[in-house]
Protein backbone atom coordinates (compact mmCIF):
# COMPACT_ATOMS: atom_id res chain seq x y z
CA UNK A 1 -31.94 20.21 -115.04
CA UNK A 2 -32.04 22.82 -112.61
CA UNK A 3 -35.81 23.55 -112.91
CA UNK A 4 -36.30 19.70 -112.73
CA UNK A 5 -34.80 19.95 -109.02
CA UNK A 6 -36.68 22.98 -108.34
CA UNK A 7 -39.68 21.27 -109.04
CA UNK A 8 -38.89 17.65 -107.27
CA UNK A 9 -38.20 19.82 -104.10
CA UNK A 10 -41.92 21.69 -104.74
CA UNK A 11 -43.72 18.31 -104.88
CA UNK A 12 -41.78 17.31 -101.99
CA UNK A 13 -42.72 19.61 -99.64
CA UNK A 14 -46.81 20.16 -101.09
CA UNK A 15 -46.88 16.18 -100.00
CA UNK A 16 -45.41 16.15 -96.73
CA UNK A 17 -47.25 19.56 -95.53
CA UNK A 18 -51.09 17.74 -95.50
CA UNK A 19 -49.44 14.85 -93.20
CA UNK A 20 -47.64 17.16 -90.57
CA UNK A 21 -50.20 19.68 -89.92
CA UNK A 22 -52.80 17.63 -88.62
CA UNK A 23 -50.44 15.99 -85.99
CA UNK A 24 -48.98 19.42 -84.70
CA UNK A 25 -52.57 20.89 -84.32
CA UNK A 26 -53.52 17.43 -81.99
CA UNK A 27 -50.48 18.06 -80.26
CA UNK A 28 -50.02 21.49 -79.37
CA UNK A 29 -49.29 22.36 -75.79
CA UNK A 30 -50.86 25.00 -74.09
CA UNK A 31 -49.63 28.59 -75.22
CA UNK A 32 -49.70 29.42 -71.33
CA UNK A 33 -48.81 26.92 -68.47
CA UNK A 34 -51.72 25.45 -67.03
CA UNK A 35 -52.99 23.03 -64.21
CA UNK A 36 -55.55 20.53 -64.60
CA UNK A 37 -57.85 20.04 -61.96
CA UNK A 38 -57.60 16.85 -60.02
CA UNK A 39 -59.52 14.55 -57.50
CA UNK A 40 -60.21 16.43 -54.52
CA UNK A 41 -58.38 19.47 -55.33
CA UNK A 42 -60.71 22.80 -54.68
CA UNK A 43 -59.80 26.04 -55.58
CA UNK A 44 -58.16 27.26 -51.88
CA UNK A 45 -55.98 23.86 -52.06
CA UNK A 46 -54.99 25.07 -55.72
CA UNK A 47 -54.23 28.64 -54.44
CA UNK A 48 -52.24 27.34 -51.80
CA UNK A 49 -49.85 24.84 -53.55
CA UNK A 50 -49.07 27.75 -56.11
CA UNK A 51 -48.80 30.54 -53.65
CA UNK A 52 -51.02 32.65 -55.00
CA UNK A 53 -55.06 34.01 -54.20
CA UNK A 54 -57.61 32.07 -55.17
CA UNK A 55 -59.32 35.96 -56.40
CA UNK A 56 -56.57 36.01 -58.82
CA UNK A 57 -57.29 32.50 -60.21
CA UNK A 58 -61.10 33.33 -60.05
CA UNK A 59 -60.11 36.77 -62.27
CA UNK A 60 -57.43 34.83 -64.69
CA UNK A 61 -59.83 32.18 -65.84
CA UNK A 62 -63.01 34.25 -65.88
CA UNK A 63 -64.74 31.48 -63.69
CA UNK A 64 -68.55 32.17 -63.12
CA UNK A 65 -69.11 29.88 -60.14
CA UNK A 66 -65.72 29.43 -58.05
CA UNK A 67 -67.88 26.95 -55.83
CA UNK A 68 -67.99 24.70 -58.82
CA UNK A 69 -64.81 23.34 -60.16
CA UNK A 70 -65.07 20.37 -62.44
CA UNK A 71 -61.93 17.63 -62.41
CA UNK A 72 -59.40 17.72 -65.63
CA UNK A 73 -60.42 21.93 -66.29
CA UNK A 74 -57.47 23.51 -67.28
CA UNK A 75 -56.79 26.50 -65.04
CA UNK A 76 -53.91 29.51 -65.92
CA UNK A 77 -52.45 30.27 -62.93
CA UNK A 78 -51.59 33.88 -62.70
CA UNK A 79 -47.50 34.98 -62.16
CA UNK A 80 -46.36 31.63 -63.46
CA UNK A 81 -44.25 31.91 -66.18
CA UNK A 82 -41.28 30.66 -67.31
CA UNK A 83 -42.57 27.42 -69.92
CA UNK A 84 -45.67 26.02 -72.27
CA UNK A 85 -47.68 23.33 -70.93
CA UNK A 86 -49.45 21.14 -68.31
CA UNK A 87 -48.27 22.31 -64.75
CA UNK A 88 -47.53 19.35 -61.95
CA UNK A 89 -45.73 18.97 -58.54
CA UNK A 90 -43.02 16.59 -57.49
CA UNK A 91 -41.04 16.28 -54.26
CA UNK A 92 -37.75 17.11 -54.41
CA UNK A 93 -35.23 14.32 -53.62
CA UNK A 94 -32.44 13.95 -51.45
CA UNK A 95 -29.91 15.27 -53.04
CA UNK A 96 -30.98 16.36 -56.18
CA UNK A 97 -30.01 19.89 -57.32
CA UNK A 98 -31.85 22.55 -59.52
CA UNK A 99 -30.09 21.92 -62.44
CA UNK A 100 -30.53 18.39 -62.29
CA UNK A 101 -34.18 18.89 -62.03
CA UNK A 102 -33.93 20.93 -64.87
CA UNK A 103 -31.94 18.72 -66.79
CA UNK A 104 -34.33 15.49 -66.33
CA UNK A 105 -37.85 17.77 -66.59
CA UNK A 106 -36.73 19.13 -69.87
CA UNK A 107 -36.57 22.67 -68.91
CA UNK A 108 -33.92 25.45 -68.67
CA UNK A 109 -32.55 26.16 -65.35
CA UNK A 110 -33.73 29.90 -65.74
CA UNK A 111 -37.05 28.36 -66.32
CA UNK A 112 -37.20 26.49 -63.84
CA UNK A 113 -36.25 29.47 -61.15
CA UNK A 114 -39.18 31.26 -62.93
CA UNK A 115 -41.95 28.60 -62.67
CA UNK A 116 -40.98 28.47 -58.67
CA UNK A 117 -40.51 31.93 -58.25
CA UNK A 118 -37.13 31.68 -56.63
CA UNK A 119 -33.83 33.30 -56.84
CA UNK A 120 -31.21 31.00 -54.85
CA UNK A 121 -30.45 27.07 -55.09
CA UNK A 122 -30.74 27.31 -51.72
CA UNK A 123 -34.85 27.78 -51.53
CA UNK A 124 -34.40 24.21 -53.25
CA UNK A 125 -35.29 21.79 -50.15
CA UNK A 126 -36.01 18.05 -48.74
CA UNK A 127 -40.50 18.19 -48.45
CA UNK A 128 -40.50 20.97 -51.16
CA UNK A 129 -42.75 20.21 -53.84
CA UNK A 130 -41.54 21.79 -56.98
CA UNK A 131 -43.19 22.76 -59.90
CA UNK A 132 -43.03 21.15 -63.09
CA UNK A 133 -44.21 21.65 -66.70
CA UNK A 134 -44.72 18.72 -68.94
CA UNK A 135 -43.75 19.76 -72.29
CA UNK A 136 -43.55 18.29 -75.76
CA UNK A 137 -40.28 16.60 -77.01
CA UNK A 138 -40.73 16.39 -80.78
CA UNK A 139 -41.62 12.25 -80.14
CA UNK A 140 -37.93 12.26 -78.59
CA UNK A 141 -37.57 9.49 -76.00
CA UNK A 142 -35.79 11.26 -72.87
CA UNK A 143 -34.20 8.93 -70.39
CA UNK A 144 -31.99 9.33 -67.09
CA UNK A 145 -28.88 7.30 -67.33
CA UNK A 146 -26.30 6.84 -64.96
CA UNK A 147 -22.94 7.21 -65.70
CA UNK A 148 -20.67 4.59 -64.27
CA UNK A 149 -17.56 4.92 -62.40
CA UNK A 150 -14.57 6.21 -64.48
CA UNK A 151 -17.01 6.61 -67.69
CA UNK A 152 -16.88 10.22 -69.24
CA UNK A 153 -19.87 11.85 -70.95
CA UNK A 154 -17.77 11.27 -74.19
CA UNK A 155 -18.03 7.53 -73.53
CA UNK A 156 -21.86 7.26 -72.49
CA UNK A 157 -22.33 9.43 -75.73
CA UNK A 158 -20.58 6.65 -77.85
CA UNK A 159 -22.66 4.19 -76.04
CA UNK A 160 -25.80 5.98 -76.76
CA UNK A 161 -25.07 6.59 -80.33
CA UNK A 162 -25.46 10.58 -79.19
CA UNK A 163 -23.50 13.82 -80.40
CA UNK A 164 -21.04 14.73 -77.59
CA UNK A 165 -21.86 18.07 -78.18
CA UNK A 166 -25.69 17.12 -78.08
CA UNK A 167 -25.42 15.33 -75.18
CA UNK A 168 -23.63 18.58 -73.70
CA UNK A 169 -26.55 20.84 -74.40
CA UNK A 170 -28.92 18.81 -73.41
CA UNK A 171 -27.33 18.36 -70.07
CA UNK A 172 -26.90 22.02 -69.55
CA UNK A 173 -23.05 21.67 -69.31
CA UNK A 174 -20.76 24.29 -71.16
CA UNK A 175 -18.22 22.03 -71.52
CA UNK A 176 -18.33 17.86 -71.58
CA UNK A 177 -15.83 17.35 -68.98
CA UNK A 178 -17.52 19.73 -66.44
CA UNK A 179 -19.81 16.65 -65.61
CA UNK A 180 -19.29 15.05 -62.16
CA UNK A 181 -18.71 11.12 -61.73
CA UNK A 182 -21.53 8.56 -61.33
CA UNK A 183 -23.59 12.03 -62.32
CA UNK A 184 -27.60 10.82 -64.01
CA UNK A 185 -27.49 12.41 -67.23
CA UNK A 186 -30.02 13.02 -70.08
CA UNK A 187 -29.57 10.88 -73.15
CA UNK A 188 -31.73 10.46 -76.00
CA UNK A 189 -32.55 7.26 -77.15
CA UNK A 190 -35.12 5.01 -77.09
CA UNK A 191 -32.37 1.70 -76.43
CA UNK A 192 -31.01 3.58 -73.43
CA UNK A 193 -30.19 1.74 -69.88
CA UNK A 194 -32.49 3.91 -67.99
CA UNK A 195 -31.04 4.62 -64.16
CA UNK A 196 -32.21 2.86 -61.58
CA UNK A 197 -34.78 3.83 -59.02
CA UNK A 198 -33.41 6.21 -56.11
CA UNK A 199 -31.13 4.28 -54.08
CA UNK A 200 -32.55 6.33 -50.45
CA UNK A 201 -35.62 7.50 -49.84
CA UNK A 202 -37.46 9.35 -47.16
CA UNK A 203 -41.11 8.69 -46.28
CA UNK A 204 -44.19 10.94 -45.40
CA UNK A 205 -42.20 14.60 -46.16
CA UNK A 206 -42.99 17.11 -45.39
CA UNK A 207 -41.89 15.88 -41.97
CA UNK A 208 -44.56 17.43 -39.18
CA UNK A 209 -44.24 17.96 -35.77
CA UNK A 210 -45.25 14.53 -33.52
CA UNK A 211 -45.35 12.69 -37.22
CA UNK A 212 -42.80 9.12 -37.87
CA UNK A 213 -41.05 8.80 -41.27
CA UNK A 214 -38.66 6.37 -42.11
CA UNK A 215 -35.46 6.35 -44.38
CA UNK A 216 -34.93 3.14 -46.58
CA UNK A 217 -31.57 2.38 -48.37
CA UNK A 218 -31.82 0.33 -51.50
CA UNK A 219 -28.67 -1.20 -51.54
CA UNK A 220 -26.12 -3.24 -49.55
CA UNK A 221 -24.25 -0.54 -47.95
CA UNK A 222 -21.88 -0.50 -45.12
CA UNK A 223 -21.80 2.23 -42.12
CA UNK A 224 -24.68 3.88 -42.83
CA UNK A 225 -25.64 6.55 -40.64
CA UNK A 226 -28.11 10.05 -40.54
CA UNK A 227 -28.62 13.07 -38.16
CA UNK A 228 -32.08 15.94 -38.27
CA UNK A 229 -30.47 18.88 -36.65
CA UNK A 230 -27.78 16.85 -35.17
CA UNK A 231 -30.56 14.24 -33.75
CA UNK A 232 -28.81 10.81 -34.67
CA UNK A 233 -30.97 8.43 -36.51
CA UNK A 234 -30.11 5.19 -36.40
CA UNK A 235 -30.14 2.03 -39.46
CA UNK A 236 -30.80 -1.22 -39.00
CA UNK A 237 -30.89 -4.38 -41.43
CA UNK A 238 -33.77 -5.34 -43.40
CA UNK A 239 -33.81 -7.71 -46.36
CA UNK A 240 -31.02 -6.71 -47.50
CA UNK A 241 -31.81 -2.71 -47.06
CA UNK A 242 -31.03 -0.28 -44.44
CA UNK A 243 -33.95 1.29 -42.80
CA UNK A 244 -34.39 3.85 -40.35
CA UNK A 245 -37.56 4.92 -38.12
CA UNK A 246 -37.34 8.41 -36.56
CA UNK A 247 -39.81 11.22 -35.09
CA UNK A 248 -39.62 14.62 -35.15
CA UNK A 249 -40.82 15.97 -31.45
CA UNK A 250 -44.02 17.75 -31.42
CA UNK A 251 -42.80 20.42 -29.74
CA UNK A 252 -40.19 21.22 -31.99
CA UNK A 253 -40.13 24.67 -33.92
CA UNK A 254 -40.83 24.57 -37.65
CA UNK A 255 -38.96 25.68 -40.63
CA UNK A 256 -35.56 24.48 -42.32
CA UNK A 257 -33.42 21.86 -40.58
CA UNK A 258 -29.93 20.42 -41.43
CA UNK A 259 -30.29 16.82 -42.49
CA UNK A 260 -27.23 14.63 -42.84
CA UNK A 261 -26.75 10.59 -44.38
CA UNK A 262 -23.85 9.15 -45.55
CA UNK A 263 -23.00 5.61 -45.94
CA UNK A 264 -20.43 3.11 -48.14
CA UNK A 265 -22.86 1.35 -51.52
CA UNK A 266 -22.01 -1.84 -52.92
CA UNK A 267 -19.83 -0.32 -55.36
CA UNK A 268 -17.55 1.35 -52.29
CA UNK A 269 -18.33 4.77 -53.41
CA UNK A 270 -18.33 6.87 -50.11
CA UNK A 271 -21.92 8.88 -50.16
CA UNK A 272 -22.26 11.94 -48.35
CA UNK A 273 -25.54 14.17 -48.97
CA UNK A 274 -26.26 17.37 -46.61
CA UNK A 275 -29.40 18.77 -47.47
CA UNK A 276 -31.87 21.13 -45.48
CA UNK A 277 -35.34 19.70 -44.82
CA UNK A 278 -38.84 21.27 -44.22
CA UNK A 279 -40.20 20.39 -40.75
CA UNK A 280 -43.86 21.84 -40.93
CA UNK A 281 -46.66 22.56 -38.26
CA UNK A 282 -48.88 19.74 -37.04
CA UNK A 283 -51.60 21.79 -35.66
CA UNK A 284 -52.21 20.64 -32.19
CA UNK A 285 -55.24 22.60 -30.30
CA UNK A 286 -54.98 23.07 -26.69
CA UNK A 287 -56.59 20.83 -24.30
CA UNK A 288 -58.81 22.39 -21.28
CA UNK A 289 -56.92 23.33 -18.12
CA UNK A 290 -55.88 20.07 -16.61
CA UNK A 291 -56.21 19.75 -12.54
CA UNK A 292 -53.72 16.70 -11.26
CA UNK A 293 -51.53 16.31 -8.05
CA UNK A 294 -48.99 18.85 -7.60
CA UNK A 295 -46.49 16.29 -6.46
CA UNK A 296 -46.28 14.93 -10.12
CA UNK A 297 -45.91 18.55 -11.61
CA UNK A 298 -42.31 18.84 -9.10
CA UNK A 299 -39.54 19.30 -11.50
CA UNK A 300 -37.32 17.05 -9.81
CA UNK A 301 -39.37 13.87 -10.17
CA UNK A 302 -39.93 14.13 -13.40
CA UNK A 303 -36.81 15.08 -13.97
CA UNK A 304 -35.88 11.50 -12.17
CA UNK A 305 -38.70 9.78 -14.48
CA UNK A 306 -38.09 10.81 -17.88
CA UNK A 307 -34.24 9.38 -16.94
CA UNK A 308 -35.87 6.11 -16.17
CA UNK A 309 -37.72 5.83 -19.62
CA UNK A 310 -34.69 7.27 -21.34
CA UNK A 311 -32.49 4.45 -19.99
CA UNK A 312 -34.87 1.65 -20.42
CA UNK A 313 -35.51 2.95 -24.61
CA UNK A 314 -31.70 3.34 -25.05
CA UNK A 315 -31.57 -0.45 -25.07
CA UNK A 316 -33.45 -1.87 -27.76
CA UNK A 317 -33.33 -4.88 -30.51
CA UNK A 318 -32.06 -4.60 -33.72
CA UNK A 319 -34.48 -7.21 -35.19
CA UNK A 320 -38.14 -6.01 -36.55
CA UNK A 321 -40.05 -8.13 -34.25
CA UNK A 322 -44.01 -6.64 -35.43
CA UNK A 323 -45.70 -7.13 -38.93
CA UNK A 324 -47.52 -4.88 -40.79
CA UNK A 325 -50.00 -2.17 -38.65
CA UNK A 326 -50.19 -2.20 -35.08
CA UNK A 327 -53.55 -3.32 -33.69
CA UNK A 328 -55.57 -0.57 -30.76
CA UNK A 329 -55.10 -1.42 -27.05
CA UNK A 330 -58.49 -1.60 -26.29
CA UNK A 331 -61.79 -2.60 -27.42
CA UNK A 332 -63.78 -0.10 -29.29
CA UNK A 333 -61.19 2.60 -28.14
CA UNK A 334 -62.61 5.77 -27.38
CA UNK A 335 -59.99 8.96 -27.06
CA UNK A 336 -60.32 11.06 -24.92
CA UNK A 337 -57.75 13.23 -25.42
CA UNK A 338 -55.76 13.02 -28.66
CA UNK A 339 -51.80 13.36 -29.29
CA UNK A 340 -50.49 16.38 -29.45
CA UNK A 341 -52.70 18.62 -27.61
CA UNK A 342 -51.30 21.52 -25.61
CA UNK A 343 -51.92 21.22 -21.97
CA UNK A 344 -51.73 23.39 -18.80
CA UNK A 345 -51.34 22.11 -15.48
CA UNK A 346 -53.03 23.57 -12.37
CA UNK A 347 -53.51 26.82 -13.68
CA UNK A 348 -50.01 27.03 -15.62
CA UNK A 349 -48.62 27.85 -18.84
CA UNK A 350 -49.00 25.57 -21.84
CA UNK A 351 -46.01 24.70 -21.97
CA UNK A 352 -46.51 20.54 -21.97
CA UNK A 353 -47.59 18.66 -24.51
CA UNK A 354 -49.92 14.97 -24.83
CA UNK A 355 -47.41 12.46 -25.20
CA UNK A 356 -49.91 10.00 -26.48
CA UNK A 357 -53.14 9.29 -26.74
CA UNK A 358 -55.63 8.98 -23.89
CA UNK A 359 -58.41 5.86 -24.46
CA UNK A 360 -61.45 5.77 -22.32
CA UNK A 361 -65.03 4.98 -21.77
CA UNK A 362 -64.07 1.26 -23.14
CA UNK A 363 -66.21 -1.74 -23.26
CA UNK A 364 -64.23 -3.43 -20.76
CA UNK A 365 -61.03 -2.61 -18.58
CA UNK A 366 -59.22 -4.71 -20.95
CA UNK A 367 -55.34 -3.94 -22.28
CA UNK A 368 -53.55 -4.94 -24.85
CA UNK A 369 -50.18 -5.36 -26.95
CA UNK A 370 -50.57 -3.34 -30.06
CA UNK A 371 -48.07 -5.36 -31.75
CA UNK A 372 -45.65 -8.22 -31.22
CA UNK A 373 -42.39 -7.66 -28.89
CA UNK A 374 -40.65 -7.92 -25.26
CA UNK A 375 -41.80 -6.64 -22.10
CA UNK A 376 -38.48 -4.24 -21.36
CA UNK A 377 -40.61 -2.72 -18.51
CA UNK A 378 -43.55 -3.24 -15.75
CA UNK A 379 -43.77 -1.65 -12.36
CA UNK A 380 -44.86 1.77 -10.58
CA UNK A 381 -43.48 5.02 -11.75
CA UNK A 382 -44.91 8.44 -10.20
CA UNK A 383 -46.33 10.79 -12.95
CA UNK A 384 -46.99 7.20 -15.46
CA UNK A 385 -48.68 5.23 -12.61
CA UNK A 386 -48.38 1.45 -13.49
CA UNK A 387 -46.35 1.54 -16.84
CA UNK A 388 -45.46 -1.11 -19.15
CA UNK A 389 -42.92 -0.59 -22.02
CA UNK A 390 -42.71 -2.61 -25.02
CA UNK A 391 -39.61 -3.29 -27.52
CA UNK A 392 -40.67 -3.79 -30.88
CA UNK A 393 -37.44 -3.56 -32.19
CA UNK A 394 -35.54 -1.08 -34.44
CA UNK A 395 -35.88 1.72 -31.66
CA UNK A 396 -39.60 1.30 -31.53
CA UNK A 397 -41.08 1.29 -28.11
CA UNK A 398 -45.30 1.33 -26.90
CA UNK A 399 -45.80 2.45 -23.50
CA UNK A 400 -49.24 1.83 -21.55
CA UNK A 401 -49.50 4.36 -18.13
CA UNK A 402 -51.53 4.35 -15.58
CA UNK A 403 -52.88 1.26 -15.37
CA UNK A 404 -55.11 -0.39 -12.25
CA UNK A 405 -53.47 -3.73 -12.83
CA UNK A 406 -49.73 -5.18 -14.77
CA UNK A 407 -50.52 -8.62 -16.46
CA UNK A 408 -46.68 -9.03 -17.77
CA UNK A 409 -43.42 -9.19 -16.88
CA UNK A 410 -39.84 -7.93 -18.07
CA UNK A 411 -38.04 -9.86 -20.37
CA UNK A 412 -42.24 -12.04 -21.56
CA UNK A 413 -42.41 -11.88 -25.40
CA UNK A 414 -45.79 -10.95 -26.22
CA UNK A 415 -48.09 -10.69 -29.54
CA UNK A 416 -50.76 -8.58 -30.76
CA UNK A 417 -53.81 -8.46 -29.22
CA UNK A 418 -52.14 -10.57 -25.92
CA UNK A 419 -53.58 -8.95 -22.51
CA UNK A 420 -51.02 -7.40 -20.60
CA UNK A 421 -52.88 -5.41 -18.00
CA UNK A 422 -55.81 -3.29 -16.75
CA UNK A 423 -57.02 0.08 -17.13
CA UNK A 424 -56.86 2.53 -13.92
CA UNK A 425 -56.23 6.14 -13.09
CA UNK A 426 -52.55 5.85 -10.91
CA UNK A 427 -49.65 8.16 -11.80
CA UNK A 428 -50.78 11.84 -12.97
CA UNK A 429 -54.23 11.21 -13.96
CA UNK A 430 -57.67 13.02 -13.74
CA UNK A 431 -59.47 9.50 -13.83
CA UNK A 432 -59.86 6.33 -15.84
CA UNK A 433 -57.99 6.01 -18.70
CA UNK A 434 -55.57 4.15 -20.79
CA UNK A 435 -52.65 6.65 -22.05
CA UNK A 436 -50.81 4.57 -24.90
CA UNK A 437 -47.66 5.82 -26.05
CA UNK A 438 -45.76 5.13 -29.09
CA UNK A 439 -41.86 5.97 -29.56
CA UNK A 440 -39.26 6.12 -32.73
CA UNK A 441 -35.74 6.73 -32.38
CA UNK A 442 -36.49 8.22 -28.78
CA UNK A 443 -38.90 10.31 -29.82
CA UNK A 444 -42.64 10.50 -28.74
CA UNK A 445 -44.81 10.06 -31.85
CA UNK A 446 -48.46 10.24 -32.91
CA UNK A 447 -49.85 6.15 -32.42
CA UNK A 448 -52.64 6.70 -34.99
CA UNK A 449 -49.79 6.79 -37.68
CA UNK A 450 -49.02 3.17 -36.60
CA UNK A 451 -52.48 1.76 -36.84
CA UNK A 452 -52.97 3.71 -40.33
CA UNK A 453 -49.03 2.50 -41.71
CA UNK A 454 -47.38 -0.17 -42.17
CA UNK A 455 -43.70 0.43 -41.25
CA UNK A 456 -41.17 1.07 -42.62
C-alpha cells in the first residue's frame, strides 16, 4: 500500500513537470532590471532620467554604435539594483508615501529605496518620477482597494475571501490593526472592487518657472483650498469638480517647495495633504540690452503701475467664460521676443524679466481677443502704453500693451477673434509691437501654453 502511494505521487509529478516548464521559460523576467527603449528616447535622455553616464550604459551593455539605439532594446542600467524585471517611471502622487508605492508596485520598501537610490522618505516628492520594476506575480491578480470608513483590514479580508495574515504581508504591515482608515490596500483577487481613480490631481509637474498647471478635484467637496510656498491658490466650481489654475513666477528660484490642499469630500472626511513639490528651471536666455525711456525704468511709477494691474486682477469671475484653446492676437503672429527672456535696461543688470510675449512684423495692425470674456480694463498706463485687460474668469486675465489705438470698453463682453484695438509702440517700447500677456492666479505665465492646452 505504501509503495502504491509512492508511486501515484511519482506519476504525479513526471506529468505535471512537461506542462510547467515550458510556461516558466516564456515567462521569465529578466535576471537583472532592465529598460526598454522607447519612442524618442536616446541614450543622453536615458542617462539622465536614471542619473547615471551614458559611458557607463555604453560599457554595461557592450553597445557598438551608441549613435544607434533601436526602440524596445533592453538596456541594464548600471547601479540599479534592488528587483528582477522591466524598469519604468511614474509620477509620484499627491500624497502617496513610499510604502504605499511599494505596497501597490509589488515591491519591498527596501527595494524600492534601492531602485531610487535614496535613503529618506523625504527625497519622495510631488514632480518626482520614481522608478518602478514590473515584476511577475505567479498569474495573481493584484488590485488597490479602498477601505471604507470604520472597515478594518480584518473585514476587507473577509470580503475578499483573503488570509488576514496574507493580506498583512502583502501590505507590508507587522500587525493588521497598524493600518490607517480609508487607507488603499493590496488585495488579491480577481472579484475585487478596485479603488477609484485619484480623487485630486495636479497637471503638467514638474511645475517650471513661467509654466500654468491646474489642480482638479474629483468629487463634491466643500471648502477646498491650496497654497505653493504660502502662495494661495484659489478653487472654483466646475461640473461638479473643483478646479484650480495657478503659475509659478518665472523668476522664482528652483528646488523643493511646501505645497498645501485640504478640503471636506462628499463623505465629510476632512483631507489635509502637505507635501513638498519640485519647481524646476525653465531655461530662459537673455534678451539683447534693451534701450527705452528712463522715465518708465523710475521705481516709483512702476511701483504705482504694477498696483493698478494688481487691483484690477484681484477682482475676477468665478464662472469659466472661454472654451477650449485660446486663439493668437494677431494674424500670422510673428514674436519678436519670447516669454521669459532676461532683459537689461539701459545698460543695467538683468534683473527683469519678459512678462509676455512680444508679436510683430504682422500682416496688418490688427488686435484681437484670444478668447471669450469682459473688458475689466482700457485706457493709458505709463510703462504698458494703451493696455487692455481681459477677465476670462477663474483668475485668468490677457493683457494687450502698448497699443496705437483701444477698440473696447470696460465692462464689453467680447469673443475670440473680436477686434479690440490696434498695434503701436506707447508705454516702454523700442517700436511696434503687440506685447500679449497672459495671467493665472496673479501670476504672469507663458501664453503659448494657452494656445497649445486646453484648460483646465
Amino acid at each position: 500500500m505504501k509503495f502504491l502511494r509512492i508511486l501515484i505521487v511519482l506519476l504525479l509529478l513526471s506529468t505535471r513537470q512537461p506542462a510547467i516548464s515550458p510556461v516558466i521559460a516564456q515567462s521569465e523576467p529578466p535576471r537583472l532590471p532592465v529598460y526598454i527603449v522607447q519612442p524618442g528616447d536616446s541614450l543622453n535622455l536615458i542617462a539622465l532620467k536614471f542619473n547615471v553616464s551614458a559611458e557607463d550604459i555604453v560599457a554595461v551593455n557592450g553597445l557598438p554604435d551608441p549613435n544607434i539605439l533601436q526602440v524596445n532594446t533592453q538596456l541594464v542600467i548600471p547601479g540599479i539594483t534592488g528587483a528582477e524585471g522591466i524598469l519604468s517611471f511614474e509620477p509620484l502622487k499627491l500624497g502617496e508615501t513610499p510604502v504605499q508605492i511599494a505596497r501597490r508596485s509589488n515591491l519591498l520598501l527596501n527595494s524600492l529605496y534601492k531602485l531610487n537610490r535614496i535613503t529618506s522618505p523625504s527625497e519622495f516628492f510631488l514632480g518626482a518620477n520614481i522608478i518602478l520594476v514590473n515584476q511577475e506575480s505567479e498569474g495573481q491578480e493584484r488590485h488597490l482597494y479602498k477601505l471604507q470608513p470604520n472597515e478594518s483590514l480584518l473585514d476587507a479580508a473577509i470580503k475578499n475571501n483573503q488570509s488576514l495574515w496574507q493580506m498583512t504581508f502583502e501590505n507590508q504591515y507587522n500587525y493588521p490593526w497598524q493600518v490607517i482608515p480609508n487607507e488603499k490596500v493590496v488585495v488579491i483577487n480577481k472579484n475585487a472592487e478596485a479603488a477609484s481613480e485619484e480623487t485630486v490631481s495636479i497637471e503638467n509637474l514638474p511645475l517650471k518657472q513661467g509654466k500654468t498647471s491646474s489642480i482638479i478635484i474629483r468629487d463634491v467637496v466643500t471648502n477646498p483650498s491650496a497654497t505653493l510656498d504660502n502662495m494661495p491658490i484659489d478653487f472654483y466650481d466646475l461640473e461638479g469638480y473643483s478646479v484650480a489654475i495657478f503659475g509659478v513666477n518665472a523668476l522664482k528660484e528652483t528646488g523643493l517647495y511646501p505645497f498645501h490642499i485640504e478640503y471636506t469630500d462628499s463623505a465629510q472626511n476632512k483631507i489635509n495633504v502637505d507635501q513638498l513639490i519640485l519647481i524646476q528651471s525653465g531655461f530662459y536666455p537673455k534678451d539683447p540690452p534693451l534701450s527705452v525711456d528712463p522715465t518708465t525704468l523710475e521705481a516709483e511709477s512702476s511701483q504705482k503701475e504694477e498696483e493698478i494691474v494688481t487691483q484690477i486682477i484681484s477682482q475676477h469671475s468665478t464662472t469659466k467664460l472661454w472654451d477650449g484653446v485660446f486663439q493668437w492676437p494677431t494674424d500670422d503672429p510673428c514674436i519678436k521676443s519670447a516669454f521669459g527672456n532676461r532683459r537689461s535696461y539701459n545698460g543695467g543688470p538683468y534683473d527683469h524679466y519678459h512678462a509676455g510675449l512680444d508679436l510683430g512684423v504682422c500682416l496688418n495692425l490688427n488686435i484681437y481677443a484670444a478668447a471669450d470674456g469682459i473688458v475689466v480694463f482700457a485706457g493709458p498706463l505709463e510703462v504698458r502704453g494703451n493696455a487692455t485687460i481681459i477677465d476670462h474668469g477663474f483668475g485668468v486675465f490677457s493683457g494687450y500693451w502698448h497699443q496705437s489705438k483701444i477698440l473696447v470698453e470696460v465692462g464689453q463682453k467680447v469673443t475670440a477673434h473680436q477686434l479690440i484695438g490696434e498695434i503701436g509702440t506707447t508705454g516702454r517700447s523700442t517700436g511696434p509691437h503687440l506685447h500679449w500677456e497672459m495671467i493665472a492666479n496673479g501670476v504672469s505665465v507663458n501664453p503659448i501654453d494657452w494656445i497649445e492646452t486646453s484648460f483646465p
